[in-house]
C-alpha atoms as a PDB file:
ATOM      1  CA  UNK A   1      10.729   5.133   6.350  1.00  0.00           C
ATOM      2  CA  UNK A   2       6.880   4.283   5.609  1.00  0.00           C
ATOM      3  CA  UNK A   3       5.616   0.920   6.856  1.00  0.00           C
ATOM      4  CA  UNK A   4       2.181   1.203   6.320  1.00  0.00           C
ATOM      5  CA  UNK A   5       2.056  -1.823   3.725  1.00  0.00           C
ATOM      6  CA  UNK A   6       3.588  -4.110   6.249  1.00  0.00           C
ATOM      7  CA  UNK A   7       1.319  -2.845   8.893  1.00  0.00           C
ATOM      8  CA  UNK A   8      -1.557  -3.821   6.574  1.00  0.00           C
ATOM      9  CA  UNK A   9      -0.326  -7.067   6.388  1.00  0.00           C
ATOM     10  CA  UNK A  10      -0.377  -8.190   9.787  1.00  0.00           C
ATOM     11  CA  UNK A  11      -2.616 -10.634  11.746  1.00  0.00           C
ATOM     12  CA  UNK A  12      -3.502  -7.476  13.766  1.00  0.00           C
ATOM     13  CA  UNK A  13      -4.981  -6.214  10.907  1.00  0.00           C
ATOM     14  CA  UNK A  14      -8.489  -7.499  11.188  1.00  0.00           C
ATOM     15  CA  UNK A  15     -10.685  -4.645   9.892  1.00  0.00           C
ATOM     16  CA  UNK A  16      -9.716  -4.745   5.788  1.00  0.00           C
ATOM     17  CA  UNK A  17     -11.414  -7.333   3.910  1.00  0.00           C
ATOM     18  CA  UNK A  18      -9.428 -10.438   3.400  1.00  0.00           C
ATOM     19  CA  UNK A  19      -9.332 -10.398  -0.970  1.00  0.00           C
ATOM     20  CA  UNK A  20      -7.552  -6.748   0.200  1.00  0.00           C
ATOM     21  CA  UNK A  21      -4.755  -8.691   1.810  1.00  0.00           C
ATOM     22  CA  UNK A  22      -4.854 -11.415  -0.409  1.00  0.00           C
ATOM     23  CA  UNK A  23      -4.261  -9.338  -3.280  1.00  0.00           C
ATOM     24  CA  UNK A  24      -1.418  -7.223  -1.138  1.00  0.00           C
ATOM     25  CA  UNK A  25       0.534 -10.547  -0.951  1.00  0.00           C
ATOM     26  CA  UNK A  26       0.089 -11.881  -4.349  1.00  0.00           C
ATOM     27  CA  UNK A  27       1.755  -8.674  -5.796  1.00  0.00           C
ATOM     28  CA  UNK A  28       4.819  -9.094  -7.732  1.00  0.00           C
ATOM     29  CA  UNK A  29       7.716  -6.842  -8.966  1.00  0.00           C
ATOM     30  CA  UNK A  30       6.032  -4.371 -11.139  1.00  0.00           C
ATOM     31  CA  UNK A  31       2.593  -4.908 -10.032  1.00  0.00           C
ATOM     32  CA  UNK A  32       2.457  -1.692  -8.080  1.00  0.00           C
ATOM     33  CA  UNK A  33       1.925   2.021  -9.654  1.00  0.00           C
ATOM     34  CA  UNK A  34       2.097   5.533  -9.214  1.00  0.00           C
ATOM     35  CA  UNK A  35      -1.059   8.010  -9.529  1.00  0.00           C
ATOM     36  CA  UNK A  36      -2.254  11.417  -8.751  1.00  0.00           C
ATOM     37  CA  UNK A  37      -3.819  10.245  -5.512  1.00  0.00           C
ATOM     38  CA  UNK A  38      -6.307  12.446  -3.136  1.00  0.00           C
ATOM     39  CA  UNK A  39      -3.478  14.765  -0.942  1.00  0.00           C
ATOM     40  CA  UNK A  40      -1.086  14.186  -3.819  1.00  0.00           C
ATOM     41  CA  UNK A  41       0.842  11.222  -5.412  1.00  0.00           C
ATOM     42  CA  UNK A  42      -0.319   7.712  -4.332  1.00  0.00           C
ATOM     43  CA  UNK A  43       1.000   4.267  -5.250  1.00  0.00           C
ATOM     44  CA  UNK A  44      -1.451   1.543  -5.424  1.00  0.00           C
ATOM     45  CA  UNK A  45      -1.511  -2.272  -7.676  1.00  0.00           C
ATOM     46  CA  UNK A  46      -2.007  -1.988 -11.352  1.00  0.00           C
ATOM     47  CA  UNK A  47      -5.705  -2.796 -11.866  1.00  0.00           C
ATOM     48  CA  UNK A  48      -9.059  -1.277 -13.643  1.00  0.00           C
ATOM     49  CA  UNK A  49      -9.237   1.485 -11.358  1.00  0.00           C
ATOM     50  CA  UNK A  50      -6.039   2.618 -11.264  1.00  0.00           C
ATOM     51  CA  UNK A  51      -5.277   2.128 -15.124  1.00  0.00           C
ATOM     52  CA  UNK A  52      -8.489   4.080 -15.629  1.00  0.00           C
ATOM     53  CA  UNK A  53      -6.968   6.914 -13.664  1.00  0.00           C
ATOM     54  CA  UNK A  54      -3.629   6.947 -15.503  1.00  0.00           C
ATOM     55  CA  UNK A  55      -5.185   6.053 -19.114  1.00  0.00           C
ATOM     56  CA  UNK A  56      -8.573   8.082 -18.680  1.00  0.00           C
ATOM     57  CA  UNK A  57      -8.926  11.501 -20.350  1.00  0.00           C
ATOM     58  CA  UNK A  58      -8.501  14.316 -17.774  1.00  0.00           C
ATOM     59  CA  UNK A  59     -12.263  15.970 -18.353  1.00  0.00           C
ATOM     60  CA  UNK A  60     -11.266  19.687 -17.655  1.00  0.00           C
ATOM     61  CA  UNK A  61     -14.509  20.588 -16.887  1.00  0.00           C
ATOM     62  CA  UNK A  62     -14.678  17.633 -14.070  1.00  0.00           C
ATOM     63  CA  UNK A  63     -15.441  18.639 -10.585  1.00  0.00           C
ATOM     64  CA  UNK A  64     -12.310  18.006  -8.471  1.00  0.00           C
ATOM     65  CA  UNK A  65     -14.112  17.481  -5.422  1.00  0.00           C
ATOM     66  CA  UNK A  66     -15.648  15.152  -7.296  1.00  0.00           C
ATOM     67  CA  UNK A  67     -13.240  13.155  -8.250  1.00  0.00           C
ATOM     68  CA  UNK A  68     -11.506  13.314  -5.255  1.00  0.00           C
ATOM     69  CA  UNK A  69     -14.821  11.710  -3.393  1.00  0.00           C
ATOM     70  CA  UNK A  70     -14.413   8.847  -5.882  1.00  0.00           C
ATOM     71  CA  UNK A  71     -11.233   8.155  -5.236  1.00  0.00           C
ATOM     72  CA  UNK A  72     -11.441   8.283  -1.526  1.00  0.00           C
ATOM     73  CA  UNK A  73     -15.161   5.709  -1.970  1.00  0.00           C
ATOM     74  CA  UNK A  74     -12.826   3.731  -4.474  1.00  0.00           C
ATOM     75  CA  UNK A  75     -10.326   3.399  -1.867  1.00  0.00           C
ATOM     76  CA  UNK A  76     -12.684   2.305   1.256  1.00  0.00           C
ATOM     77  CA  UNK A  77     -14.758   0.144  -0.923  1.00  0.00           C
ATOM     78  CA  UNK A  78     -11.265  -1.980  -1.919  1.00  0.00           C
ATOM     79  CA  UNK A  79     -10.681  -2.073   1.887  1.00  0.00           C
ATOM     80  CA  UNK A  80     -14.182  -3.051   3.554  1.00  0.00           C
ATOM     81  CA  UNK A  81     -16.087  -4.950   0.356  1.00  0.00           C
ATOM     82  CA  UNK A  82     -12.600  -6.602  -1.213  1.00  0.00           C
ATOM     83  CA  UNK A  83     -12.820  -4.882  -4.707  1.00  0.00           C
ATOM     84  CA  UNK A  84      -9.424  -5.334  -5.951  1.00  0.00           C
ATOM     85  CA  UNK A  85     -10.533  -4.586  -9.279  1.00  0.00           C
ATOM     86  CA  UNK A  86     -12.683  -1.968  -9.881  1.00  0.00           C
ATOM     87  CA  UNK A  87     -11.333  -0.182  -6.736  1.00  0.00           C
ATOM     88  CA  UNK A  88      -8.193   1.561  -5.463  1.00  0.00           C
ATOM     89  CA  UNK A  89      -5.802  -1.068  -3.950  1.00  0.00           C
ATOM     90  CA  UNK A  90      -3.109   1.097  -2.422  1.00  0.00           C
ATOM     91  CA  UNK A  91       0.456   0.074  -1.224  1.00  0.00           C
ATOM     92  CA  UNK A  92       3.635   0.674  -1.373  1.00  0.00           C
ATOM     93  CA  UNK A  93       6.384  -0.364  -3.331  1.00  0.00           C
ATOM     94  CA  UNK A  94       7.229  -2.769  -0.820  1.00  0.00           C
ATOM     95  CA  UNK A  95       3.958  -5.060  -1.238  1.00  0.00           C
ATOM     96  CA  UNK A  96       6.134  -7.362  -3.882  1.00  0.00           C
ATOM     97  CA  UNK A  97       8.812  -7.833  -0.523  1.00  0.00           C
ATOM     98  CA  UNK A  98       5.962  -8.929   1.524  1.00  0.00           C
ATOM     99  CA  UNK A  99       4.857 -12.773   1.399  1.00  0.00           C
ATOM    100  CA  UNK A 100       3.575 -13.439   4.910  1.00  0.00           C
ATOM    101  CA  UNK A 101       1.031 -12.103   7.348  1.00  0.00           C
ATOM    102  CA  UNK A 102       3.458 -11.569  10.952  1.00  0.00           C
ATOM    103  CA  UNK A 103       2.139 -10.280  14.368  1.00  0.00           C
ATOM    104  CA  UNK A 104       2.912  -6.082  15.008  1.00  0.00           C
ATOM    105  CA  UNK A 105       3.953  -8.453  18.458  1.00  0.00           C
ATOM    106  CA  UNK A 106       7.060  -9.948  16.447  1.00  0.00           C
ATOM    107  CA  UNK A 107       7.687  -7.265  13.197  1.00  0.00           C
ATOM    108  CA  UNK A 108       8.490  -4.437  15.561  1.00  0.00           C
ATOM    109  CA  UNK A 109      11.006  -5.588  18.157  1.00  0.00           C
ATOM    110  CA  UNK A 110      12.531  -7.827  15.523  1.00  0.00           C
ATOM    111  CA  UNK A 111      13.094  -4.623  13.310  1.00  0.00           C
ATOM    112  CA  UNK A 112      14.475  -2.745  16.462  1.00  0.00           C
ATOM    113  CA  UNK A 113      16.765  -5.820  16.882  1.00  0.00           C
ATOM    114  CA  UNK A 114      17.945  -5.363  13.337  1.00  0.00           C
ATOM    115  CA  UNK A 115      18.214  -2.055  12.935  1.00  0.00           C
ATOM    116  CA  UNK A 116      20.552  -2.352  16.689  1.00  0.00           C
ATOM    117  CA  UNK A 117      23.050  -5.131  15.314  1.00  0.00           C
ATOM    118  CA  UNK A 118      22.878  -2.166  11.234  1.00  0.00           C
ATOM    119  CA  UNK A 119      23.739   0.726  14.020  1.00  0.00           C
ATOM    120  CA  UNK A 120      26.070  -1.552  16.124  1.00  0.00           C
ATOM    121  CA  UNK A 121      27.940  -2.363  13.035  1.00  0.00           C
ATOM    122  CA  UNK A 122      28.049   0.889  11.283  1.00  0.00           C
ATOM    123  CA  UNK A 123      29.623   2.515  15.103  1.00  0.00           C
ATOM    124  CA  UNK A 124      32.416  -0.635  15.123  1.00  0.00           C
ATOM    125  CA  UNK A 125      33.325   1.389  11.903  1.00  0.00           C
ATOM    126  CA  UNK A 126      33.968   4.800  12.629  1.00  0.00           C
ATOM    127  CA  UNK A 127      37.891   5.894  13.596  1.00  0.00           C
END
């Protein structure tokens, strides 16, 4: 399991810029997509720069470290300066799930709890 969208989104977070957040919890179903990312496939929210990644011709002659330094600069600008639009916004799929900035205090012991009572239940089961 991967939790690093809901980690973003926490009150603990204080170190990404604000529009980043904002733009985290304003995503809907179908906001989010999938693109050759810097270490491999990355998901991120539909925007200029990542619609110029999927819809921009691959230049074969472009220099991949290159374009790898962009898309790591396009990432850390979205985070520290709040370009949501002309920068990489990245997420996961669960971003659309997410409404609400919580405390890491409360998220993780209340996901222990549930995932106790999901265990709990699933061993009242077995023969």
């Amino acid at each position: 399991m991967a939790l690093g969208t809901r980690f973003i989104l926490t009150t603990d977070n204080t170190g990404w810029h604000p529009r980043y957040l904002d733009a985290l919890l304003g995503a809907r179903e179908g906001d989010d997509v999938a693109f050759d990312g810097v270490y491999g496939p990355c998901r991120g929210l539909r925007n200029d720069a990542s619609t110029s990644l999927l819809e921009g011709p691959a230049d074969p002659d472009a220099d991949p470290t290159e374009l790898v330094r962009h898309k790591i600069e396009s990432m850390q600008r979205a985070q520290t300066e709040g370009d949501t639009e002309q920068s990489l916004v990245m997420t996961g799929q669960v971003a659309s799930a997410i409404t609400e900035l919580v405390t890491i205090a409360e998220f993780v012991p209340g996901m222990a709890e549930e995932a106790r009572k999901i265990l709990d239940d699933l061993a009242g089961r077995l023969p």
